[in-house]
N, C-alpha and C. Protein backbone atom coordinates (compact mmCIF):
# COMPACT_ATOMS: atom_id res chain seq x y z
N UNK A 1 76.25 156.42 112.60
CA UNK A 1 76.15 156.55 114.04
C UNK A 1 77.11 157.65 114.49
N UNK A 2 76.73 158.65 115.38
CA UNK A 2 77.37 159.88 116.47
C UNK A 2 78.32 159.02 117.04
N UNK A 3 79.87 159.40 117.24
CA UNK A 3 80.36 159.33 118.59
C UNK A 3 81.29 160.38 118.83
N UNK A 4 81.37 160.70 120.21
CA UNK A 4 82.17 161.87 120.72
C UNK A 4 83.09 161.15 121.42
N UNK A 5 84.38 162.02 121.02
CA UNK A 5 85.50 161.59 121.75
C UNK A 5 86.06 162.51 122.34
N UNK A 6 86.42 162.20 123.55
CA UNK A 6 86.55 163.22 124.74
C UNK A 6 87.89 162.84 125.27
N UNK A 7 88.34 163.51 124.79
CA UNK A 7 90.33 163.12 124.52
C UNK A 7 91.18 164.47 124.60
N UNK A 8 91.87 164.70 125.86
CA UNK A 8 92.69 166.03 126.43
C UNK A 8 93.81 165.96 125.85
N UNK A 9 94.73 164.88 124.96
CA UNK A 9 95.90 164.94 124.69
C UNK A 9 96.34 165.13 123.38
N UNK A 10 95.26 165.98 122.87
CA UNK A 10 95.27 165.80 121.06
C UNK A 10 95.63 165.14 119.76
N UNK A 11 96.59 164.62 119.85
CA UNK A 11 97.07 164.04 118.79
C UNK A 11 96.65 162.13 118.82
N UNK A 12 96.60 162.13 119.93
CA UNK A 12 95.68 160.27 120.39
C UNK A 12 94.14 160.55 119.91
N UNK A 13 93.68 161.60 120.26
CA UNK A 13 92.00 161.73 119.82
C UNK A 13 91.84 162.57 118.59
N UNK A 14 92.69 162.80 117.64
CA UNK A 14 93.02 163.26 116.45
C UNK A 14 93.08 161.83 115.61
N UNK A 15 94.31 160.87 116.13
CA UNK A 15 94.02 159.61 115.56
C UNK A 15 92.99 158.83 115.47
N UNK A 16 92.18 158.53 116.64
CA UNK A 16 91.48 157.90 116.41
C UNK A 16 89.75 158.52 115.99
N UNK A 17 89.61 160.07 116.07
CA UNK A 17 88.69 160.46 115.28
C UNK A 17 89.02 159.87 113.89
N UNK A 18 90.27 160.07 112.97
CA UNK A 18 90.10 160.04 111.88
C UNK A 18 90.07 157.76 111.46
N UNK A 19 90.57 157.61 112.15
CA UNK A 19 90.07 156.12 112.18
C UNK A 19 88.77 155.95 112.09
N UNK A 20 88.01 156.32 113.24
CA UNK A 20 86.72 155.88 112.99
C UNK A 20 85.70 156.71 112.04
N UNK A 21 86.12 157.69 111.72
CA UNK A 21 85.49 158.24 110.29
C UNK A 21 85.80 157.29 109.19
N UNK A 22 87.11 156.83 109.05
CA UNK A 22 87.53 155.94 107.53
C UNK A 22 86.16 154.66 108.10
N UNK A 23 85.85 154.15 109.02
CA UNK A 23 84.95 153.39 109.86
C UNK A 23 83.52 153.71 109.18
N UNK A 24 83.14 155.11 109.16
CA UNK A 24 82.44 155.47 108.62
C UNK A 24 81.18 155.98 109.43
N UNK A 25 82.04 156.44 110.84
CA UNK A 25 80.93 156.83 112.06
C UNK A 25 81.35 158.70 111.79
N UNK A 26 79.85 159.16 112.08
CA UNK A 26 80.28 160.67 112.03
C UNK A 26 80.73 160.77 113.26
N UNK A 27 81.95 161.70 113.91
CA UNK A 27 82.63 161.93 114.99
C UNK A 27 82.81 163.20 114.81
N UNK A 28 82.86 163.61 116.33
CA UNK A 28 83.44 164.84 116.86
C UNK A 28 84.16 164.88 117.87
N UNK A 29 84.91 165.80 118.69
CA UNK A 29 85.88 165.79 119.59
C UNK A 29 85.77 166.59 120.73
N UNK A 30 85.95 166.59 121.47
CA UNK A 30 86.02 167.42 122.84
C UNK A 30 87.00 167.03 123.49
N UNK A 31 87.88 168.91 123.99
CA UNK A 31 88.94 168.18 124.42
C UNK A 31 88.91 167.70 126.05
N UNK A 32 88.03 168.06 126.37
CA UNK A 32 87.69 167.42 127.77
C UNK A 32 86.22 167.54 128.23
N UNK A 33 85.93 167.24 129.22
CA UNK A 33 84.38 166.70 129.75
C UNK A 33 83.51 167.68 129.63
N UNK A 34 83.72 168.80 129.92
CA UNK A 34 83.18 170.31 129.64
C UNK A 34 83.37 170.73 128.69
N UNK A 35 84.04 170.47 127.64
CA UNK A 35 83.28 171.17 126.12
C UNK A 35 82.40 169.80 125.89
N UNK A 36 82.67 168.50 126.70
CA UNK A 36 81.83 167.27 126.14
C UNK A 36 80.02 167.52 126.88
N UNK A 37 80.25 167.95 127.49
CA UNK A 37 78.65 168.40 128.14
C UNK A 37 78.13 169.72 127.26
N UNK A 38 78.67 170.34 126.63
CA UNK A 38 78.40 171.11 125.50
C UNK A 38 78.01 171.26 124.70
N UNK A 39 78.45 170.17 123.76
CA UNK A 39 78.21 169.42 122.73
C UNK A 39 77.30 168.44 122.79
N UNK A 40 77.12 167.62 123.77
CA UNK A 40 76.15 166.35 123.66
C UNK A 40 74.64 166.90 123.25
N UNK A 41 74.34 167.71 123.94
CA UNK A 41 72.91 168.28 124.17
C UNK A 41 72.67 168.45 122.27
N UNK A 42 73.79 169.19 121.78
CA UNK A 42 73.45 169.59 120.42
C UNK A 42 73.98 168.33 119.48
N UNK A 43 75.14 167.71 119.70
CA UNK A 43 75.46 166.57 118.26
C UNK A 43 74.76 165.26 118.33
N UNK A 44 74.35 165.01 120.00
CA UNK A 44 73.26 163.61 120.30
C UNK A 44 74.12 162.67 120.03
N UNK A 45 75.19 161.85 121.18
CA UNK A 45 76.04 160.70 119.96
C UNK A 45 75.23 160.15 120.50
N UNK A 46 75.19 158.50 119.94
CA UNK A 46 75.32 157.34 120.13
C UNK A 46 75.92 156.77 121.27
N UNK A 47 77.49 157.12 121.06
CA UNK A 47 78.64 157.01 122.10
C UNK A 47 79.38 158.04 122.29
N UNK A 48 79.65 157.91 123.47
CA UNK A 48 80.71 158.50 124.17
C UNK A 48 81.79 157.45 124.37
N UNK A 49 82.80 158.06 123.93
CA UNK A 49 84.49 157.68 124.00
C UNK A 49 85.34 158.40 124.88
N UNK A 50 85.41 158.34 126.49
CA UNK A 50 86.31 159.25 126.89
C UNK A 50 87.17 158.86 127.46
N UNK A 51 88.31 159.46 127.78
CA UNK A 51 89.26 159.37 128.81
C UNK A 51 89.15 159.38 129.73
N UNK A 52 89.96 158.70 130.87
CA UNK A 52 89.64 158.42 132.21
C UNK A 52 89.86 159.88 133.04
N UNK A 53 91.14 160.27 132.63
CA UNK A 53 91.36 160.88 133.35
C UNK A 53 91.60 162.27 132.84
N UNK A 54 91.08 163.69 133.05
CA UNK A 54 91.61 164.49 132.26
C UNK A 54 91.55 165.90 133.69
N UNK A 55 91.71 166.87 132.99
CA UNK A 55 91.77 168.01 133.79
C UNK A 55 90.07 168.83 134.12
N UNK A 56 89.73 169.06 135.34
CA UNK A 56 88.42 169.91 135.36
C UNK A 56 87.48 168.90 135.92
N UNK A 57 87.32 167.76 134.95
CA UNK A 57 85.93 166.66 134.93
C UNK A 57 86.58 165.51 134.41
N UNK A 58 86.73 164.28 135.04
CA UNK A 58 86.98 163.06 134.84
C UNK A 58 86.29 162.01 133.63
N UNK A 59 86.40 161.02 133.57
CA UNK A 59 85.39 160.02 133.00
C UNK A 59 84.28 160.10 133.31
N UNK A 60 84.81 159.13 134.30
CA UNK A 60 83.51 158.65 135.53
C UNK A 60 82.49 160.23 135.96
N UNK A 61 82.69 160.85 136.51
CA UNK A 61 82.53 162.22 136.31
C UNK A 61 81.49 162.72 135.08
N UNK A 62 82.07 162.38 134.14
CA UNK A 62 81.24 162.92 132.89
C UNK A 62 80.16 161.50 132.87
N UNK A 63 80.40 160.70 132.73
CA UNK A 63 79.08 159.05 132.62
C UNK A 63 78.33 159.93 133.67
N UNK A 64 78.70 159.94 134.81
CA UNK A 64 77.63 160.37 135.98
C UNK A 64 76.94 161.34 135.65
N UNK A 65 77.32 162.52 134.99
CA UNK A 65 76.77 163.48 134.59
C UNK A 65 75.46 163.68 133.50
N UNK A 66 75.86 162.48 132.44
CA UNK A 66 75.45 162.19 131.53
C UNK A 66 74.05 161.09 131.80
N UNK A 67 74.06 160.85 133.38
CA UNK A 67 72.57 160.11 133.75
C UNK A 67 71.79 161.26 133.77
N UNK A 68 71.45 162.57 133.75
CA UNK A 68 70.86 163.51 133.91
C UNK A 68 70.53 163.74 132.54
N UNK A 69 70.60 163.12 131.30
CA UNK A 69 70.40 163.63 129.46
C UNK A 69 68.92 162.63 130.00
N UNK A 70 67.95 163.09 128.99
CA UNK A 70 66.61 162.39 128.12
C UNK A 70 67.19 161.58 127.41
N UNK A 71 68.56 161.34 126.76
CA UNK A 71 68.66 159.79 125.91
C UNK A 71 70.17 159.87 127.21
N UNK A 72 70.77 158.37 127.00
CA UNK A 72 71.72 157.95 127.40
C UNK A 72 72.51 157.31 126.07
N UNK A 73 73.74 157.85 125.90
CA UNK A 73 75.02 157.63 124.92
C UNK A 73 75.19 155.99 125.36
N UNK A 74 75.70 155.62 124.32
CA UNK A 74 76.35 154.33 125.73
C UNK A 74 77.92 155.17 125.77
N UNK A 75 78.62 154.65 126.55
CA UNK A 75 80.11 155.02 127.14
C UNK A 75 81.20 154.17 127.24
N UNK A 76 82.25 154.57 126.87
CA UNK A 76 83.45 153.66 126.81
C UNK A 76 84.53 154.41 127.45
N UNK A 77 84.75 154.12 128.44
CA UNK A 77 85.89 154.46 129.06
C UNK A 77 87.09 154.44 128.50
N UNK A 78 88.28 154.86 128.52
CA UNK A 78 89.62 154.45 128.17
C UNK A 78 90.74 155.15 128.87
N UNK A 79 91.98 154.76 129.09
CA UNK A 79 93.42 155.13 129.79
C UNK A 79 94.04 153.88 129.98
N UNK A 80 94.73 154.14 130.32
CA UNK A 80 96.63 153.60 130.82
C UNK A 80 96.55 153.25 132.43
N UNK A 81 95.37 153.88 133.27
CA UNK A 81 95.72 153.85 134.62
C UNK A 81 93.87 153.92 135.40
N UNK A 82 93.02 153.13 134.88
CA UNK A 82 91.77 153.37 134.91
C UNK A 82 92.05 152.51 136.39
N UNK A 83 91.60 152.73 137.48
CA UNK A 83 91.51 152.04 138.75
C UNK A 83 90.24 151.18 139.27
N UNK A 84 90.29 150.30 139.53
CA UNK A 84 89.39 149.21 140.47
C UNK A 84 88.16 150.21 140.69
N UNK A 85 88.85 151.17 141.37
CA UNK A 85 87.62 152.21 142.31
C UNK A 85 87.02 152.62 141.00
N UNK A 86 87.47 153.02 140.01
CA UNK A 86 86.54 154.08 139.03
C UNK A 86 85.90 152.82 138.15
N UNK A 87 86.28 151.88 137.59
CA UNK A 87 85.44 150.31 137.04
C UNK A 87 84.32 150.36 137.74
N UNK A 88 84.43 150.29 138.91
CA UNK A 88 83.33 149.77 140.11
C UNK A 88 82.72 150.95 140.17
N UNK A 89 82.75 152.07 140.33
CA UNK A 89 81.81 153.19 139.86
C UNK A 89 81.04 153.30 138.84
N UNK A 90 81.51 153.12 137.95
CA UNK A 90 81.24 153.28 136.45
C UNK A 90 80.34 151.97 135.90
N UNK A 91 80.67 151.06 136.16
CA UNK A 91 79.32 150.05 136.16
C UNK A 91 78.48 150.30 136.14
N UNK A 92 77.68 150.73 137.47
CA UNK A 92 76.42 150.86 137.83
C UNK A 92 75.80 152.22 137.06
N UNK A 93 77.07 153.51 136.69
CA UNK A 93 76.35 154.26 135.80
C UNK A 93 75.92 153.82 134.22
N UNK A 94 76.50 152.77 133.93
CA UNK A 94 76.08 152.11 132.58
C UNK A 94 77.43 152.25 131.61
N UNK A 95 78.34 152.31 132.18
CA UNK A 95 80.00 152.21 131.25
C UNK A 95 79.53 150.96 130.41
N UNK A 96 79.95 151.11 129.27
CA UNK A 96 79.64 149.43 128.23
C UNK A 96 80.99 149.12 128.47
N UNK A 97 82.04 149.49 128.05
CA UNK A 97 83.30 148.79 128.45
C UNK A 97 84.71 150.41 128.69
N UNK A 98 85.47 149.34 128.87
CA UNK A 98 86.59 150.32 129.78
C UNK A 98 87.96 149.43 128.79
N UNK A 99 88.91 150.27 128.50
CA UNK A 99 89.67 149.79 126.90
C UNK A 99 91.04 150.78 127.95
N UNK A 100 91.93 149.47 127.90
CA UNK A 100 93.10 150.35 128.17
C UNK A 100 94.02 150.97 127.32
N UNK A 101 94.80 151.85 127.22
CA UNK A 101 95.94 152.22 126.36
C UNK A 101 97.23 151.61 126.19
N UNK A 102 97.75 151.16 125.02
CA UNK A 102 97.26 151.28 123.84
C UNK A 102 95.98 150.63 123.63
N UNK A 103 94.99 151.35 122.92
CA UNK A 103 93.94 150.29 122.65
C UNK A 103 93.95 149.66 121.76
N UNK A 104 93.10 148.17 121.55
CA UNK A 104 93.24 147.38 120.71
C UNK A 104 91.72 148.29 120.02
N UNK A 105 92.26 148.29 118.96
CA UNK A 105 91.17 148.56 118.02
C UNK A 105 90.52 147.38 117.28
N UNK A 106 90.50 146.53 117.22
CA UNK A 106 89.75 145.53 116.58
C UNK A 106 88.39 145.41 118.14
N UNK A 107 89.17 145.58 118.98
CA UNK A 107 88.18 145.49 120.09
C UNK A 107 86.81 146.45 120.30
N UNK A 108 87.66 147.43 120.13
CA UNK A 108 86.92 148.67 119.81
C UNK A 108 86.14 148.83 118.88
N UNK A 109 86.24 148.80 117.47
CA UNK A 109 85.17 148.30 116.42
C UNK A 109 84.43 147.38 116.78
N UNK A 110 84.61 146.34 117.09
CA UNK A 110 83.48 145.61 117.74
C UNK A 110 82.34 145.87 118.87
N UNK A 111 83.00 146.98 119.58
CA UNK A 111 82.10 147.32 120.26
C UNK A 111 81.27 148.36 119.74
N UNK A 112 81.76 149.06 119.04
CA UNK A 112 81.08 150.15 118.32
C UNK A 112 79.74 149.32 117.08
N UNK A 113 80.15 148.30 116.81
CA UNK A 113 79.13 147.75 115.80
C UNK A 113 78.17 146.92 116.66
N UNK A 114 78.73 146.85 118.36
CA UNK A 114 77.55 146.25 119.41
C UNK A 114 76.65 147.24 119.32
N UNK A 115 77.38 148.76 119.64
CA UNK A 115 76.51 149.81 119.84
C UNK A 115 75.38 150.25 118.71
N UNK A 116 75.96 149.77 117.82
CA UNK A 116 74.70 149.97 116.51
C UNK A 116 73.32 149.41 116.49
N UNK A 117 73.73 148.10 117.44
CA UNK A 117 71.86 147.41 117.72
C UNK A 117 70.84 148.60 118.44
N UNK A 118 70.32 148.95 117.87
CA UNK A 118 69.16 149.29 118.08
C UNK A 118 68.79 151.06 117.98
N UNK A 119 70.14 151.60 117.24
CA UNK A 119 70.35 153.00 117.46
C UNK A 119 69.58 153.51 115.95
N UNK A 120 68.90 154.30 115.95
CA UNK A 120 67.85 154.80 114.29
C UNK A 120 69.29 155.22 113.52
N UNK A 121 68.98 155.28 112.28
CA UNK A 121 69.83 155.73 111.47
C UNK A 121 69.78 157.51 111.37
N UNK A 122 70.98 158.22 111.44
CA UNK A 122 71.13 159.64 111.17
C UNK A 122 70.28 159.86 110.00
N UNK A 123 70.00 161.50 109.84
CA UNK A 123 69.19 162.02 109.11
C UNK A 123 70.12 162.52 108.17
């Protein structure tokens, strides 16, 4: 399974790319929402992994953006400071879950092996 991680602070989305490769998901990185609208069109994830908050284009921001693709990623939010207002936004665009920092990764694998129901296998 694809997932893109859309992580401005490098060395947090450096870690956990190489986590979820040992996982055994192909991953790629973007360091923010605009190289992540870049990329989607051509790598197709599964998921999207982004940060709440970054410079240029937000989370929420990028999910919203991402209702405009022919497939829909599912999406996982994540930060330290994700607000009421952006949860409650992000719902209704189809956020699967919202993971604060530090994240628990056992949580996170689990959701990632939710995301596997029903996704075809890579070529």
């Amino acid at each position: 399974m694809r997932v893109l991680i859309v992580e401005d602070e490098g060395q947090c989305g450096e870690f956990l790319a190489e986590l979820l490769t040992l996982w055994g998901y192909d991953v790629q990185r973007a360091r923010d929402a605009i190289e992540a609208l870049e990329k989607i069109p051509i790598f197709q994830p599964a998921v999207v992994i982004s940060e709440a908050h970054m410079p240029r284009l937000g989370g929420v921001d990028l999910l919203r953006a991402l209702r405009a693709y022919p497939f829909a990623p599912k999406f996982i939010l994540i930060g330290d400071d994700v607000s009421f207002e952006e949860r409650e936004a992000a719902l209704p665009l189809g956020a699967l879950d919202f993971m604060e920092t530090p994240l628990d990764f056992e949580k996170l694998r689990a959701d990632l092996k939710d995301c596997q129901c029903g996704v075809p296998q890579q070529a």
